[in-house]
Protein backbone atom coordinates (compact mmCIF):
# COMPACT_ATOMS: atom_id res chain seq x y z
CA UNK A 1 6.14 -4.65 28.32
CA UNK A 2 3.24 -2.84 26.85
CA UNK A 3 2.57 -1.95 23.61
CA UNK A 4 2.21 2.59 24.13
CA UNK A 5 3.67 5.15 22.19
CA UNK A 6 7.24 4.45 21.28
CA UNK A 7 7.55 1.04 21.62
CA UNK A 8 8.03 -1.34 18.44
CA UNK A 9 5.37 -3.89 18.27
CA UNK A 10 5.66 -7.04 16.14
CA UNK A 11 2.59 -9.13 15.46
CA UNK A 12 0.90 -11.86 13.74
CA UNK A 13 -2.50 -11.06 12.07
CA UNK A 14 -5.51 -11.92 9.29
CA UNK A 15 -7.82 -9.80 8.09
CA UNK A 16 -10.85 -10.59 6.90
CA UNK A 17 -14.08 -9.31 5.38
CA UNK A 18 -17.63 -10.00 6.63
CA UNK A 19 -17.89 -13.33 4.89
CA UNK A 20 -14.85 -14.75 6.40
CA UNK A 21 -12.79 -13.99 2.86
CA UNK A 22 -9.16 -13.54 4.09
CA UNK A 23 -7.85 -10.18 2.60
CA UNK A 24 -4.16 -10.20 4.01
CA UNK A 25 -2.27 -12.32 6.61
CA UNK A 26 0.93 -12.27 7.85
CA UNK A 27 0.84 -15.57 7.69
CA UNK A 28 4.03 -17.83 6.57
CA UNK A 29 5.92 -14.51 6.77
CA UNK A 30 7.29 -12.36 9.36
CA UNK A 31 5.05 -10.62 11.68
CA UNK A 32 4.57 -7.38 10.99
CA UNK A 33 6.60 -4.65 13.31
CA UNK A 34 5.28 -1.17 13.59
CA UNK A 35 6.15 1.93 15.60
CA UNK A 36 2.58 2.04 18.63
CA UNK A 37 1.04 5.60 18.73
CA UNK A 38 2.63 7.07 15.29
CA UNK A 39 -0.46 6.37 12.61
CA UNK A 40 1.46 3.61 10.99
CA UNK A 41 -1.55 1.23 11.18
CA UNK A 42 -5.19 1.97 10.70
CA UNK A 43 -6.45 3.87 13.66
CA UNK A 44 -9.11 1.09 15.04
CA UNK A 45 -6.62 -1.76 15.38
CA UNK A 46 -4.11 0.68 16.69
CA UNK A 47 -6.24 1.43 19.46
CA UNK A 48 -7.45 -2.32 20.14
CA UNK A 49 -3.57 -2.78 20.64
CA UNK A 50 -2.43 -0.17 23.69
CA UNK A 51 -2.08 -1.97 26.46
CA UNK A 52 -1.48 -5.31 24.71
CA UNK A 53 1.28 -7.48 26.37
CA UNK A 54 3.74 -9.82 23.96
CA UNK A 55 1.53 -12.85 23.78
CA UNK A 56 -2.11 -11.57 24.01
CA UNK A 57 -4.33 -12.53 21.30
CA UNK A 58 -7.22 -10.26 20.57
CA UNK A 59 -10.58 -10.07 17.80
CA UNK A 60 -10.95 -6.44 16.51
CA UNK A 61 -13.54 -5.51 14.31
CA UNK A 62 -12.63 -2.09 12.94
CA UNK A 63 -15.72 0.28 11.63
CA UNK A 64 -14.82 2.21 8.08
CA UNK A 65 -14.48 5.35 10.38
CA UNK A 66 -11.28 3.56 12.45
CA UNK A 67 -10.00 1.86 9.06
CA UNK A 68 -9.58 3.54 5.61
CA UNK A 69 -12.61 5.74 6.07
CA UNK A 70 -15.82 5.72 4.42
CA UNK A 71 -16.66 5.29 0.87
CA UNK A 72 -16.33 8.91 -0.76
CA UNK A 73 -18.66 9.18 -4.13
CA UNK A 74 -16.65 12.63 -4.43
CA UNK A 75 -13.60 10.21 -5.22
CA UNK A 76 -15.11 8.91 -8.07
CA UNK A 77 -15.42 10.04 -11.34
CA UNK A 78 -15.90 9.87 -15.44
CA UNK A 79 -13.36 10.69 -17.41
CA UNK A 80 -12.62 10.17 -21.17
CA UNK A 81 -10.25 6.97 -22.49
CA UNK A 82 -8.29 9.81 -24.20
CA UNK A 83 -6.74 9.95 -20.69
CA UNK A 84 -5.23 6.61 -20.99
CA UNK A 85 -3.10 7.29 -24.51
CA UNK A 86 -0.59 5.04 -24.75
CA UNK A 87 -1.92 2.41 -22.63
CA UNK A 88 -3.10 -0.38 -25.22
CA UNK A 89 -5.92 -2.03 -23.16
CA UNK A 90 -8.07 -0.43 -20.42
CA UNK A 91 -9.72 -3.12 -18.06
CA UNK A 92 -12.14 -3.22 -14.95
CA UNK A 93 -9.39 -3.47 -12.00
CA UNK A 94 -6.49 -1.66 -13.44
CA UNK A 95 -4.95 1.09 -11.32
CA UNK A 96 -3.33 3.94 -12.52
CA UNK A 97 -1.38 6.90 -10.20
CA UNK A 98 -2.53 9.86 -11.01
CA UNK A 99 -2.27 13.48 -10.41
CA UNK A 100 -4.91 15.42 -8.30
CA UNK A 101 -4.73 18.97 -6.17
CA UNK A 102 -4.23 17.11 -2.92
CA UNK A 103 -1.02 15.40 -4.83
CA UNK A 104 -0.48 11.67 -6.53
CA UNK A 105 -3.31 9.16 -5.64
CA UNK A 106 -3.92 5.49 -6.99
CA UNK A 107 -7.06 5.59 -9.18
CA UNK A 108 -8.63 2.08 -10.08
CA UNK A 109 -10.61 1.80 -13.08
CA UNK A 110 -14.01 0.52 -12.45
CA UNK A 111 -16.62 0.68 -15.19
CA UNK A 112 -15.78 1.39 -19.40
CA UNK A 113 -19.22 2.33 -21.69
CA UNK A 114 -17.83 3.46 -25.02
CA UNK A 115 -14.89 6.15 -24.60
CA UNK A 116 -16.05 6.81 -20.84
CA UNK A 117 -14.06 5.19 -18.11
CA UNK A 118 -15.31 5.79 -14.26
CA UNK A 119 -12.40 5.24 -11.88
CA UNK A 120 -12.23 5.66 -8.62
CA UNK A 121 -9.60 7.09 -6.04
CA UNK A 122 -11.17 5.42 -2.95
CA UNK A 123 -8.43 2.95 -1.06
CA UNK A 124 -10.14 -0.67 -1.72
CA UNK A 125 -11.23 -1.34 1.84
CA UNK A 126 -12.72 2.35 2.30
CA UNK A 127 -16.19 1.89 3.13
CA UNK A 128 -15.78 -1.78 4.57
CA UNK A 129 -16.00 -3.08 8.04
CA UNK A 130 -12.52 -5.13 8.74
CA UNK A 131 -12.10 -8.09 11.10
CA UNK A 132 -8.36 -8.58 12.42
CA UNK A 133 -7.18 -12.14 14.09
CA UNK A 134 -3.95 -10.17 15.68
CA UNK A 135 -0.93 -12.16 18.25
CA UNK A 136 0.73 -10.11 19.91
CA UNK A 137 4.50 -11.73 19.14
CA UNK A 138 7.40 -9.22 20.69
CA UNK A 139 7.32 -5.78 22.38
CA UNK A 140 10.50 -3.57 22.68
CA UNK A 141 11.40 0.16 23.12
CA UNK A 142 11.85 1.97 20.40
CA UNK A 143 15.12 3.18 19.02
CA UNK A 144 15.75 7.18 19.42
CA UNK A 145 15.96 6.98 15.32
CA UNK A 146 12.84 5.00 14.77
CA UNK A 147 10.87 7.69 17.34
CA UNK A 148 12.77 10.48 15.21
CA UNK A 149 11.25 8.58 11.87
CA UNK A 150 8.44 7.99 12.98
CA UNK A 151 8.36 4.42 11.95
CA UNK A 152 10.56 0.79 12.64
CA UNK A 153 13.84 1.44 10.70
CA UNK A 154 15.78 -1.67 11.22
């Protein structure tokens, strides 16, 4: 079997940065199952996978574009520490949800000077080039509920 729209496919992976620095892995866990050809995995490794068989093992390096898009300046911003009342210490690194427009978002806080704190609503990998290790473990069609979800249910 294939991995194309519909089907469930479980695999093995580790992502990486440029330098080698491992990110996430699947590793000494299960693999990770996810319904093919409904968006529930960035859109570059998504694509590197149709027409993977249970078994193959593939190299993907995914462009910003195909990942979690590029870095947005728009995203971030300066906002006073009167926003954080109630929180007793405000660090580099912290995230925060928040409330925007477009609905809740997780800000991270990035820089404090004085009683200004820039934060910044960018996912951590936007803007970064990512470098999967991916097995291909099991392939199976999907269940009509998990094509009705949208996503592996069981």
């Amino acid at each position: 079997m294939q991995a194309t729209s519909d089907t469930v496919v479980s695999i093995d992976y580790t992502l990486t940065d440029n330098d080698g620095e491992v990110i996430d892995t699947s590793e000494g866990r299960e693999p990770l199952a996810y319904l093919h050809g409904h968006g529930n995995i960035i859109p570059g490794l998504e694509k590197a996978l149709e027409g993977k068989s249970e078994g193959d093992e593939l190299e993907v390096k995914v462009e910003p574009e195909e990942g979690y898009g590029p870095h947005r300046q728009e995203l971030v911003q300066t906002v006073s520490m009167e926003a954080f009342a109630g929180i007793d210490k405000v660090e580099p690194g912290m995230k925060f949800n928040a409330e925007s427009a477009q609905g809740p978002l997780v800000v991270t806080v990035t820089k404090i000077e004085g009683e200004q704190v820039t934060i910044d609503a960018n996912h951590d990998l936007a803007g970064k080039e990512l470098n999967f290790a991916v097995t291909v473990r099991d392939i199976r069609e999907a269940t009509d509920a998990e094509k009705e979800a949208g996503q592996v249910t069981g």
